[in-house]
PDB file of N, CA and C in Angstrom:
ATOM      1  N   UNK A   1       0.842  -1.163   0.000  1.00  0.00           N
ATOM      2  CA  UNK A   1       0.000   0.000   0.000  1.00  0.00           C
ATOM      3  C   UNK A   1       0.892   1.231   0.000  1.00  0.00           C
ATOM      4  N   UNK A   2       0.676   2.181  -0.882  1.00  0.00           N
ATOM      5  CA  UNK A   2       1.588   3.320  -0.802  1.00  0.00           C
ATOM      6  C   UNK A   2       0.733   4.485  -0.274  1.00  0.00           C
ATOM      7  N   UNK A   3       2.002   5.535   0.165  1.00  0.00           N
ATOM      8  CA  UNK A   3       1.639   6.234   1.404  1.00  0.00           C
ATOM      9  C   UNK A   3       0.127   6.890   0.539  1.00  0.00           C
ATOM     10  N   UNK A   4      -0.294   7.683  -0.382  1.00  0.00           N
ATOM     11  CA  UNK A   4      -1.650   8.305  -0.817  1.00  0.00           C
ATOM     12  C   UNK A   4      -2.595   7.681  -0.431  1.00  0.00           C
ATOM     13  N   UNK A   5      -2.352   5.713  -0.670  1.00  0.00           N
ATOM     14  CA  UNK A   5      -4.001   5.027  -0.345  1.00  0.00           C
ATOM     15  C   UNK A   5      -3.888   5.077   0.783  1.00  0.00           C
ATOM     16  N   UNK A   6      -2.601   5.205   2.242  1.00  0.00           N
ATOM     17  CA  UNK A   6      -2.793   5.254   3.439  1.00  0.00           C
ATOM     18  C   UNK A   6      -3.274   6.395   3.914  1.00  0.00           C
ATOM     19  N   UNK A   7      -3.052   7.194   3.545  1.00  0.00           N
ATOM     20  CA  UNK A   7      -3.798   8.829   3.765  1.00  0.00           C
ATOM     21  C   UNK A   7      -5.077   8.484   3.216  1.00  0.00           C
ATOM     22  N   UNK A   8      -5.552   8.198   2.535  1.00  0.00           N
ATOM     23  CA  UNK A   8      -6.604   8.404   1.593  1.00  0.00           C
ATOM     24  C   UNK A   8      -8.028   7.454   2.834  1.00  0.00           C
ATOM     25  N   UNK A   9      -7.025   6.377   3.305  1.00  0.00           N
ATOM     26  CA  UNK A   9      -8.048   5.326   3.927  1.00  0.00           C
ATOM     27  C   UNK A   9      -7.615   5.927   5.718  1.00  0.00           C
ATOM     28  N   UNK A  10      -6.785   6.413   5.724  1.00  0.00           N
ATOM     29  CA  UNK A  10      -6.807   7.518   7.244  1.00  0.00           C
ATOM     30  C   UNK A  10      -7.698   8.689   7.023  1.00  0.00           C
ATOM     31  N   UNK A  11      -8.097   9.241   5.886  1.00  0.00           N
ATOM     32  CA  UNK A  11      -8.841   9.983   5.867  1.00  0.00           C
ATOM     33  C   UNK A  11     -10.214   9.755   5.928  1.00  0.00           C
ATOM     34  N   UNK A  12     -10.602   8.306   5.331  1.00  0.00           N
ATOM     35  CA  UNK A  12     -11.871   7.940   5.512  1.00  0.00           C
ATOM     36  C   UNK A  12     -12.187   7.544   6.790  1.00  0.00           C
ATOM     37  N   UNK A  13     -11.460   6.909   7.449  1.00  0.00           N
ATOM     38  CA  UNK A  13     -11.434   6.582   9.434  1.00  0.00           C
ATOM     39  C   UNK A  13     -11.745   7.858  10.112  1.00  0.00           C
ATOM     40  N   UNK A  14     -11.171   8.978   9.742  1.00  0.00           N
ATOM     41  CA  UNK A  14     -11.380  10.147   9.970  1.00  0.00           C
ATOM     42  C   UNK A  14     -12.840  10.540   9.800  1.00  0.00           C
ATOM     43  N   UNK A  15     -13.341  10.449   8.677  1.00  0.00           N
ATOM     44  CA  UNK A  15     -14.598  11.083   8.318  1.00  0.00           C
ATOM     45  C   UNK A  15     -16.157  10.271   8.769  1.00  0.00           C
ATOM     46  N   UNK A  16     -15.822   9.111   8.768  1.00  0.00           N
ATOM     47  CA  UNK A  16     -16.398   7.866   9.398  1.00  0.00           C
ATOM     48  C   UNK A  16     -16.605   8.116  10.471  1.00  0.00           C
ATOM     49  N   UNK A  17     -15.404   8.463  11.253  1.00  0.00           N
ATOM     50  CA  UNK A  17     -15.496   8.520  13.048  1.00  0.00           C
ATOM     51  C   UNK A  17     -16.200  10.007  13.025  1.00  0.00           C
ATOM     52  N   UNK A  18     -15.890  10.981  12.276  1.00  0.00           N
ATOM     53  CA  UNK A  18     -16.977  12.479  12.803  1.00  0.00           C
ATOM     54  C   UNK A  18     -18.491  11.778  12.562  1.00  0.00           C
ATOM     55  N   UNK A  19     -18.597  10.878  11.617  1.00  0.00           N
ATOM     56  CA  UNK A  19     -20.035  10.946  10.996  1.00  0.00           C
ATOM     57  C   UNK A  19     -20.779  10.061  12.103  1.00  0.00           C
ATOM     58  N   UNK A  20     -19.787   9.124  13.024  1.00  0.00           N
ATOM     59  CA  UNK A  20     -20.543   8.705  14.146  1.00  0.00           C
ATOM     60  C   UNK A  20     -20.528   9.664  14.971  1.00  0.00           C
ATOM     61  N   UNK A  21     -19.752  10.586  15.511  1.00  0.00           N
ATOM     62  CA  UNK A  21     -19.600  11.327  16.045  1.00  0.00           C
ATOM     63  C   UNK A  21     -20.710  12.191  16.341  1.00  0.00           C
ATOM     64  N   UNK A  22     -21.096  12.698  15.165  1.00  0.00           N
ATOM     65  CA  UNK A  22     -22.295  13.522  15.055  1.00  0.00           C
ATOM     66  C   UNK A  22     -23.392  12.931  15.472  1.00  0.00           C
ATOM     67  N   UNK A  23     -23.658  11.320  14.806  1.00  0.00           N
ATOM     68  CA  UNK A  23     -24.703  10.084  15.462  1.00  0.00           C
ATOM     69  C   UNK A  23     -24.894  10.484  16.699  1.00  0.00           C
ATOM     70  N   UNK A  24     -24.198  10.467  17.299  1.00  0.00           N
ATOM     71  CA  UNK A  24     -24.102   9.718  18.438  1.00  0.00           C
ATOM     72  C   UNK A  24     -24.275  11.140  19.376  1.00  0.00           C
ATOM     73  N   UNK A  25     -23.884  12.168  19.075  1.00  0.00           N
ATOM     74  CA  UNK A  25     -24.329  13.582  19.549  1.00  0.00           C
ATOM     75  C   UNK A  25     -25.817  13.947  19.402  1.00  0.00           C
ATOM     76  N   UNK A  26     -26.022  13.425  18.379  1.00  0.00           N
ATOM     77  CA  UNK A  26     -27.832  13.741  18.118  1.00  0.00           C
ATOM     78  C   UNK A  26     -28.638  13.105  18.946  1.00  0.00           C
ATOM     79  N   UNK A  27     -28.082  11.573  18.926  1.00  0.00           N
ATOM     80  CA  UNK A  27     -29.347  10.586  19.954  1.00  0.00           C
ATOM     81  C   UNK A  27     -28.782  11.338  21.464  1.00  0.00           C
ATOM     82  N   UNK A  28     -27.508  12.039  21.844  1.00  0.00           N
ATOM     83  CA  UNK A  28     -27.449  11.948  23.353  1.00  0.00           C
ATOM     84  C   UNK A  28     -28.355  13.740  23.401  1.00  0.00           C
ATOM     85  N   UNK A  29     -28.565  14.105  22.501  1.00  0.00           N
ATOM     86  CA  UNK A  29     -29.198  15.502  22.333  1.00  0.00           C
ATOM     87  C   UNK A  29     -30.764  15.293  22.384  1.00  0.00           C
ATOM     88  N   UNK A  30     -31.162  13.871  21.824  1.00  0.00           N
ATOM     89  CA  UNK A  30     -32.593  13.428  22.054  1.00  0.00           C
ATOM     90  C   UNK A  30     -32.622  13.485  23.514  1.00  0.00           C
ATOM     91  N   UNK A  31     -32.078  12.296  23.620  1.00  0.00           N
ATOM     92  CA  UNK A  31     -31.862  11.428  25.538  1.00  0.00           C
ATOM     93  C   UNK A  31     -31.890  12.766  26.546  1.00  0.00           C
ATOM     94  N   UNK A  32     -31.591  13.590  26.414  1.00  0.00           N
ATOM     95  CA  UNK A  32     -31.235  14.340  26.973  1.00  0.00           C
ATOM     96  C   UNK A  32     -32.754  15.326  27.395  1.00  0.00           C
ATOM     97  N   UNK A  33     -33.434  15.363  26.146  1.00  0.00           N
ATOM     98  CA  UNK A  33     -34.677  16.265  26.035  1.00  0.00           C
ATOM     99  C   UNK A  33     -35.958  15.382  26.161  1.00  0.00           C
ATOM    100  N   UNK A  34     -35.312  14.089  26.205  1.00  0.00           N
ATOM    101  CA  UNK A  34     -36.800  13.118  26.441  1.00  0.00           C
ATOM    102  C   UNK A  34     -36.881  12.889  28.460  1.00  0.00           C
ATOM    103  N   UNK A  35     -35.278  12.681  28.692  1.00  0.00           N
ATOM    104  CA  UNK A  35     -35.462  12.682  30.222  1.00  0.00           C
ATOM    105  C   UNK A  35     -35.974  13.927  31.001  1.00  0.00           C
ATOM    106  N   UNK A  36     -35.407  14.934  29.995  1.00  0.00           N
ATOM    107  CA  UNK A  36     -36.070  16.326  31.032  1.00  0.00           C
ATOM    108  C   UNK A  36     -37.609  16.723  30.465  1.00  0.00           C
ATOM    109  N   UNK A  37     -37.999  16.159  29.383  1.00  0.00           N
ATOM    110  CA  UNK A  37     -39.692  15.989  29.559  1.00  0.00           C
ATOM    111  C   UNK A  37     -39.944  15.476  30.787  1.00  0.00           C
ATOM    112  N   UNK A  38     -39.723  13.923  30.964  1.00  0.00           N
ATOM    113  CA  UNK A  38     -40.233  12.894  32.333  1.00  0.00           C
ATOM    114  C   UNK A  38     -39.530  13.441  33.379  1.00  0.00           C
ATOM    115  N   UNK A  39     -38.714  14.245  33.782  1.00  0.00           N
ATOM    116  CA  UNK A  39     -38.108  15.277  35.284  1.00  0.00           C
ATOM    117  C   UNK A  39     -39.785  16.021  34.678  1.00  0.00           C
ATOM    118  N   UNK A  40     -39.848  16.943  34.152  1.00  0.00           N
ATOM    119  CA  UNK A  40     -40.871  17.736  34.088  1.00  0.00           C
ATOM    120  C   UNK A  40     -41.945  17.504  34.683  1.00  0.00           C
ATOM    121  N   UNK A  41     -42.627  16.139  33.868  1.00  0.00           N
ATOM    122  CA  UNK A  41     -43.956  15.570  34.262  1.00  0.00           C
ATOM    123  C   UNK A  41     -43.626  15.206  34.936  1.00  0.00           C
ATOM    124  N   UNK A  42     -42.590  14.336  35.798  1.00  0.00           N
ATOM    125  CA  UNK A  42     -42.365  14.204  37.303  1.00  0.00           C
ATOM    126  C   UNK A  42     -42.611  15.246  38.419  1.00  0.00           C
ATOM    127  N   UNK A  43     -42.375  16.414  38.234  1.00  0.00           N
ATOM    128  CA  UNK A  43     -42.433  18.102  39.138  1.00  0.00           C
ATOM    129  C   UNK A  43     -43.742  18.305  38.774  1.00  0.00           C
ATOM    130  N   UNK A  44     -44.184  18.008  37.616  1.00  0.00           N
ATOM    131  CA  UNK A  44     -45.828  18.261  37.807  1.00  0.00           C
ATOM    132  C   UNK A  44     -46.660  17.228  38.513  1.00  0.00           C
ATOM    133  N   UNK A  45     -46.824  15.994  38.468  1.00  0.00           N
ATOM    134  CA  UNK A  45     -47.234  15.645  39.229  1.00  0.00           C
ATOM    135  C   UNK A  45     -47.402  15.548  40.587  1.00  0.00           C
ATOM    136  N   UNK A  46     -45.732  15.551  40.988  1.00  0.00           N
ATOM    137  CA  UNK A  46     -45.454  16.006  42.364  1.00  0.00           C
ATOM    138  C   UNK A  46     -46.273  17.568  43.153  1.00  0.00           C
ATOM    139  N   UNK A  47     -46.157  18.159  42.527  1.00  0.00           N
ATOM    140  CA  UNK A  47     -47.288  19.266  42.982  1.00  0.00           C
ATOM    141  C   UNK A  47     -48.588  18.932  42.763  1.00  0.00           C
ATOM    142  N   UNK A  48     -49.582  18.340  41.814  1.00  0.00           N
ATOM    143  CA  UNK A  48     -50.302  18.092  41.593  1.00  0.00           C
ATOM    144  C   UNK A  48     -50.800  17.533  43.446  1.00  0.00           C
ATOM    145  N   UNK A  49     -50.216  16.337  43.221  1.00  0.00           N
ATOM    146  CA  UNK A  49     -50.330  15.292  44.874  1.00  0.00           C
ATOM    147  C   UNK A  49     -50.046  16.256  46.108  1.00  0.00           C
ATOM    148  N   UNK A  50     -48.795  17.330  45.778  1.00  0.00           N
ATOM    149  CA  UNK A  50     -48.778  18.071  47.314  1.00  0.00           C
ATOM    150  C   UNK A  50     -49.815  18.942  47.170  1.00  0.00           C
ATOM    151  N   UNK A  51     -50.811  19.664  46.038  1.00  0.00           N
ATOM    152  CA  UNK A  51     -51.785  20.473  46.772  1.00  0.00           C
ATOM    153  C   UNK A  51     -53.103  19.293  46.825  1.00  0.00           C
ATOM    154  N   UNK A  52     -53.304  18.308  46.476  1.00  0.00           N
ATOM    155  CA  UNK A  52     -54.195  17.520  46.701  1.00  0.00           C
ATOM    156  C   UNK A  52     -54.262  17.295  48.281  1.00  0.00           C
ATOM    157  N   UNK A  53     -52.910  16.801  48.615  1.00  0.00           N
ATOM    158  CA  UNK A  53     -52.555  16.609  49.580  1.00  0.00           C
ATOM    159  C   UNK A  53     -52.928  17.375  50.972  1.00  0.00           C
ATOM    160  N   UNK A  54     -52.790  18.929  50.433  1.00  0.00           N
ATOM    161  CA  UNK A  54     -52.713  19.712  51.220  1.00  0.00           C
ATOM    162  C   UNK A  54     -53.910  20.408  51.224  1.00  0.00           C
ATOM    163  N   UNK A  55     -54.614  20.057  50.526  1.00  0.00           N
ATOM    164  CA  UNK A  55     -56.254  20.190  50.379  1.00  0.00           C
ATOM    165  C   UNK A  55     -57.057  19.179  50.872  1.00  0.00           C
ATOM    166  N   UNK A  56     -56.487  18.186  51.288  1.00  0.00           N
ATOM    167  CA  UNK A  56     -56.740  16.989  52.182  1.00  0.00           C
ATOM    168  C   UNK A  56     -57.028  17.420  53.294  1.00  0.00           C
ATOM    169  N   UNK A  57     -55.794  17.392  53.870  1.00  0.00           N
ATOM    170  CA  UNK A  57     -55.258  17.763  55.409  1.00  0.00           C
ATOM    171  C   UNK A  57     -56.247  18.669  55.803  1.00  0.00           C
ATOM    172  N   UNK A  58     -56.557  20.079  54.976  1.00  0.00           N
ATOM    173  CA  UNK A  58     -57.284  21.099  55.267  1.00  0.00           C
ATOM    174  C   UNK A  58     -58.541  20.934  55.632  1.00  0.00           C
ATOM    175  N   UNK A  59     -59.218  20.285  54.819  1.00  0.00           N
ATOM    176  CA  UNK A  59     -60.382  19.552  55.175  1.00  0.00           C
ATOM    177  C   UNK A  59     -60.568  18.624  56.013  1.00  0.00           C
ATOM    178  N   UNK A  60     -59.755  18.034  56.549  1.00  0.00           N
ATOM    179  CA  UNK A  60     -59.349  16.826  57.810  1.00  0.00           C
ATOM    180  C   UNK A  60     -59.486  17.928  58.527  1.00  0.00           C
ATOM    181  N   UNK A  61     -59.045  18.951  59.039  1.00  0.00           N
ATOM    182  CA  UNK A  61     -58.258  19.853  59.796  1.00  0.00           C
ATOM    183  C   UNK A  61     -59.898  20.682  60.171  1.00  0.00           C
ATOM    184  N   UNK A  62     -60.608  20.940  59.038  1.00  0.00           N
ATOM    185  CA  UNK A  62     -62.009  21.338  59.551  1.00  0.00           C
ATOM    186  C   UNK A  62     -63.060  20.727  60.087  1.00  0.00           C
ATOM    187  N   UNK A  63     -63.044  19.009  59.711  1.00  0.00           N
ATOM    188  CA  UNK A  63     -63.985  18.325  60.007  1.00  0.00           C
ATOM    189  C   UNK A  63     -63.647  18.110  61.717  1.00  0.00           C
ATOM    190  N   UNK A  64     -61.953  18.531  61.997  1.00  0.00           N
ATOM    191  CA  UNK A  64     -61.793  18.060  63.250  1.00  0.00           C
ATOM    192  C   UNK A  64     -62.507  19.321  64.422  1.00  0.00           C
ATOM    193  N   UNK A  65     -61.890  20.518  63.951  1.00  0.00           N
ATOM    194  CA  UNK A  65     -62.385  21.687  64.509  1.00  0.00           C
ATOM    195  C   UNK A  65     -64.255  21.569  64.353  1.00  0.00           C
ATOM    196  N   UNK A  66     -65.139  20.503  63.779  1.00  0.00           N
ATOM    197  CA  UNK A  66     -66.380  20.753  63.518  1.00  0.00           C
ATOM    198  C   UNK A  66     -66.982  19.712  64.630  1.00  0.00           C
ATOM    199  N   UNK A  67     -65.899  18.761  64.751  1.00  0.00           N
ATOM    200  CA  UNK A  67     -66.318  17.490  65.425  1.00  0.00           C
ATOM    201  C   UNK A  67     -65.892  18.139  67.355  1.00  0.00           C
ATOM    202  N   UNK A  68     -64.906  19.161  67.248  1.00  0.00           N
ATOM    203  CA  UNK A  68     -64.552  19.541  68.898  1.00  0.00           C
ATOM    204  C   UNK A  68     -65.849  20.293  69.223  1.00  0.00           C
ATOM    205  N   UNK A  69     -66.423  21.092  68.120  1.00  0.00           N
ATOM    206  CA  UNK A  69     -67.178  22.012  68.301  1.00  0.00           C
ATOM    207  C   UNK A  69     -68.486  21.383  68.527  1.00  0.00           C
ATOM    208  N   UNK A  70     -69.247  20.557  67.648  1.00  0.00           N
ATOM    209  CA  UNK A  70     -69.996  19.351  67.947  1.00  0.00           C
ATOM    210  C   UNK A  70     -69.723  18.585  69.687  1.00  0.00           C
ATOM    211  N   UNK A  71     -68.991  18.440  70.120  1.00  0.00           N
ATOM    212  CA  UNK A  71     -68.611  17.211  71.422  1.00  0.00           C
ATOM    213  C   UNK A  71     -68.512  18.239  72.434  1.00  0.00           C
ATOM    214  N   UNK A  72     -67.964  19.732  72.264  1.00  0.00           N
ATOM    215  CA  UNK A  72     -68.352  20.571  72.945  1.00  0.00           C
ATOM    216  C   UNK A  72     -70.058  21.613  73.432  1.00  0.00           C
ATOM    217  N   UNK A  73     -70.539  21.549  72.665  1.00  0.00           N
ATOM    218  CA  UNK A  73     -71.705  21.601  72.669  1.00  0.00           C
ATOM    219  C   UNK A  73     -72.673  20.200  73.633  1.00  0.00           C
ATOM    220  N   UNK A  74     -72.090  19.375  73.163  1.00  0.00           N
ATOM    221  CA  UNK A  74     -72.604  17.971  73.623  1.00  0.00           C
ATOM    222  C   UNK A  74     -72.349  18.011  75.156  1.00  0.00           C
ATOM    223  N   UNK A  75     -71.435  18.378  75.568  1.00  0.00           N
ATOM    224  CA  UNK A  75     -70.275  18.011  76.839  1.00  0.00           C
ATOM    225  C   UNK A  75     -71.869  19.288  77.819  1.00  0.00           C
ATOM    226  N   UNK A  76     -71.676  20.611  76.949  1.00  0.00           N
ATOM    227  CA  UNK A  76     -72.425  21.621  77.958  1.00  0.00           C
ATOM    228  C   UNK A  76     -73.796  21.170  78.000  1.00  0.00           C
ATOM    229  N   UNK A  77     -74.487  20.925  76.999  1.00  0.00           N
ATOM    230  CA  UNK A  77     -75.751  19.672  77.455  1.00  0.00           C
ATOM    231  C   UNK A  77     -75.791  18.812  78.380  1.00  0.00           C
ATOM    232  N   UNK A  78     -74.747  17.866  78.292  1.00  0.00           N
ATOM    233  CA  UNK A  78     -75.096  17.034  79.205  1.00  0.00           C
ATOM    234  C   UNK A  78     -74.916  17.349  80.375  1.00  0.00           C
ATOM    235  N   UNK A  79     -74.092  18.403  80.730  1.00  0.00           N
ATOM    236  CA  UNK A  79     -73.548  19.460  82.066  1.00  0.00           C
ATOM    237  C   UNK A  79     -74.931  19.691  82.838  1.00  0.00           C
ATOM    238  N   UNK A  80     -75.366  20.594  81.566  1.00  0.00           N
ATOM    239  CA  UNK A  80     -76.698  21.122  81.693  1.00  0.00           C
ATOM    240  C   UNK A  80     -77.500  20.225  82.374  1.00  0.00           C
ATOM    241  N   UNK A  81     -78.170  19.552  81.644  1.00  0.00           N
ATOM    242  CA  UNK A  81     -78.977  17.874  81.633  1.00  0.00           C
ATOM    243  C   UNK A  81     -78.835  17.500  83.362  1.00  0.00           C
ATOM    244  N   UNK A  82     -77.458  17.576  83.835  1.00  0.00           N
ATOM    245  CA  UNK A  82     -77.278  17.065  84.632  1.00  0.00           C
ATOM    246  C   UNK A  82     -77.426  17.612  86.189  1.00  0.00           C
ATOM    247  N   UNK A  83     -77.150  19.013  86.227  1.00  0.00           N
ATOM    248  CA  UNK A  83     -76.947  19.985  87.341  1.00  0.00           C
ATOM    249  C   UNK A  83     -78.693  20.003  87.286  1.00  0.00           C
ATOM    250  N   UNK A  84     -79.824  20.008  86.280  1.00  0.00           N
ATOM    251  CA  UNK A  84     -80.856  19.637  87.089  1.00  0.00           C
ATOM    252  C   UNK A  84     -81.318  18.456  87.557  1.00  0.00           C
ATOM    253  N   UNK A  85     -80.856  17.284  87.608  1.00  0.00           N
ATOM    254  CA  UNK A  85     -81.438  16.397  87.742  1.00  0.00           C
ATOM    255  C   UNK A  85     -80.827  15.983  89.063  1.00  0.00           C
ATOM    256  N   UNK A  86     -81.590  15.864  89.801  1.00  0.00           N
ATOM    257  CA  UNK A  86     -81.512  15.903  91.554  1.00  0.00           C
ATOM    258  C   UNK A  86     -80.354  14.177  91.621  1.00  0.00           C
ATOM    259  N   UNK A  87     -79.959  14.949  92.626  1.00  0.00           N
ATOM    260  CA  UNK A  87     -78.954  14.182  92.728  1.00  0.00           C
ATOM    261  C   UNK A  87     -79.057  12.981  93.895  1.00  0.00           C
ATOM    262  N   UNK A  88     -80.491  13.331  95.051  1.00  0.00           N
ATOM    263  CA  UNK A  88     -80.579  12.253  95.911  1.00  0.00           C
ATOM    264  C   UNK A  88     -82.405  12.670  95.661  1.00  0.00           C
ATOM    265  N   UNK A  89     -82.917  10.703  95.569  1.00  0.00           N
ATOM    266  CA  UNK A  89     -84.375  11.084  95.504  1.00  0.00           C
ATOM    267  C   UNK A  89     -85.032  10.383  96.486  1.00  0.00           C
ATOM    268  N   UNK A  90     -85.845  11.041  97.473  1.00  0.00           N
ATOM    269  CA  UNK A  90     -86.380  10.365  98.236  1.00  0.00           C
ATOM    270  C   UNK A  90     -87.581   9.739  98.126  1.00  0.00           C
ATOM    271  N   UNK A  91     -87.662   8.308  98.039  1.00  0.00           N
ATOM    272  CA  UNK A  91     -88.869   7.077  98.008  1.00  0.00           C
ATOM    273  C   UNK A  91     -89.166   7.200  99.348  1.00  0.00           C
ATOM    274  N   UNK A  92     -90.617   7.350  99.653  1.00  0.00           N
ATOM    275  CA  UNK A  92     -91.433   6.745 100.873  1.00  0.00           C
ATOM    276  C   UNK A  92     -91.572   5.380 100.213  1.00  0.00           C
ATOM    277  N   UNK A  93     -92.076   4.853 101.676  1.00  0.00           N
ATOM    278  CA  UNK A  93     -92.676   3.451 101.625  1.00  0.00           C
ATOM    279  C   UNK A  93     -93.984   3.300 100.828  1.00  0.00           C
ATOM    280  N   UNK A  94     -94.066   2.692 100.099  1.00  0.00           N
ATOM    281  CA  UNK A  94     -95.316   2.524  99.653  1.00  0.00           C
ATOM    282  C   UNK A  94     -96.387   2.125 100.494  1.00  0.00           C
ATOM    283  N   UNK A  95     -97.561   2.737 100.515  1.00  0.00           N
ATOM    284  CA  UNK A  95     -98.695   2.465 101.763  1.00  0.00           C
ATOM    285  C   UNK A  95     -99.786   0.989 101.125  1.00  0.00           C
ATOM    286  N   UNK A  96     -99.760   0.680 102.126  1.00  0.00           N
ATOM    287  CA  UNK A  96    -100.911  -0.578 101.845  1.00  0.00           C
ATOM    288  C   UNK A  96    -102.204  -0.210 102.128  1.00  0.00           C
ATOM    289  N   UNK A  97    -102.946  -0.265 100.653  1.00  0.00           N
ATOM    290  CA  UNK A  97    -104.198  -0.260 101.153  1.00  0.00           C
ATOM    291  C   UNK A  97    -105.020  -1.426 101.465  1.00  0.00           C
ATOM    292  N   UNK A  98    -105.787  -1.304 102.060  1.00  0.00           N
ATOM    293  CA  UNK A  98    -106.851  -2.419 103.008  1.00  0.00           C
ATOM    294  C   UNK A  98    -108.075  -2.448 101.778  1.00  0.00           C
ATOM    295  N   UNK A  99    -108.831  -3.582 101.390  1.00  0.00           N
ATOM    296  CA  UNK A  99    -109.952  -3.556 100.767  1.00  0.00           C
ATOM    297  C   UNK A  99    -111.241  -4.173 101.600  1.00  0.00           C
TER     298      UNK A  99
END
């Protein structure tokens, strides 16, 4: 082989290796924009669930304040209920009647 076809076929190794080169830059230029779609829709969902979440809680958080307020009410009723209802009752003997 004389030195021109060795240049000639070093030059094609050369041009070969940019042309993967470039390949191989494009798919990591895809990869790159398909994972930070799914990071994306990952951060959206994730908020999605924390205000669900936190629209949860909130409503937990009122039904509890509805249920103290409810059992408190209940508690002064039965308070109530109770401070009249005599606390010692006196039974006589029952009388016998004669026929």
């Amino acid at each position: 082989m004389t030195t021109p076809d060795k240049v000639k076929e070093l030059d094609d190794i050369v041009i070969d290796f940019n042309e993967y080169l470039e390949t191989i830059s494009t798919g990591l230029e895809q990869l790159k924009t398909r994972v930070q779609a799914i990071v994306d829709n990952l951060y959206t969902e994730i908020d999605e669930l924390a205000t669900g979440t936190n629209s949860i809680i909130g409503d937990m958080k009122k039904d509890v304040e509805k249920g103290r307020t409810v059992a408190a009410k209940m508690l002064k009723s039965i308070s109530s209920a109770s401070s009249t209802i005599p606390t010692s009752l006196t039974i006589s003997p029952a009388k016998t009647q004669s026929l």
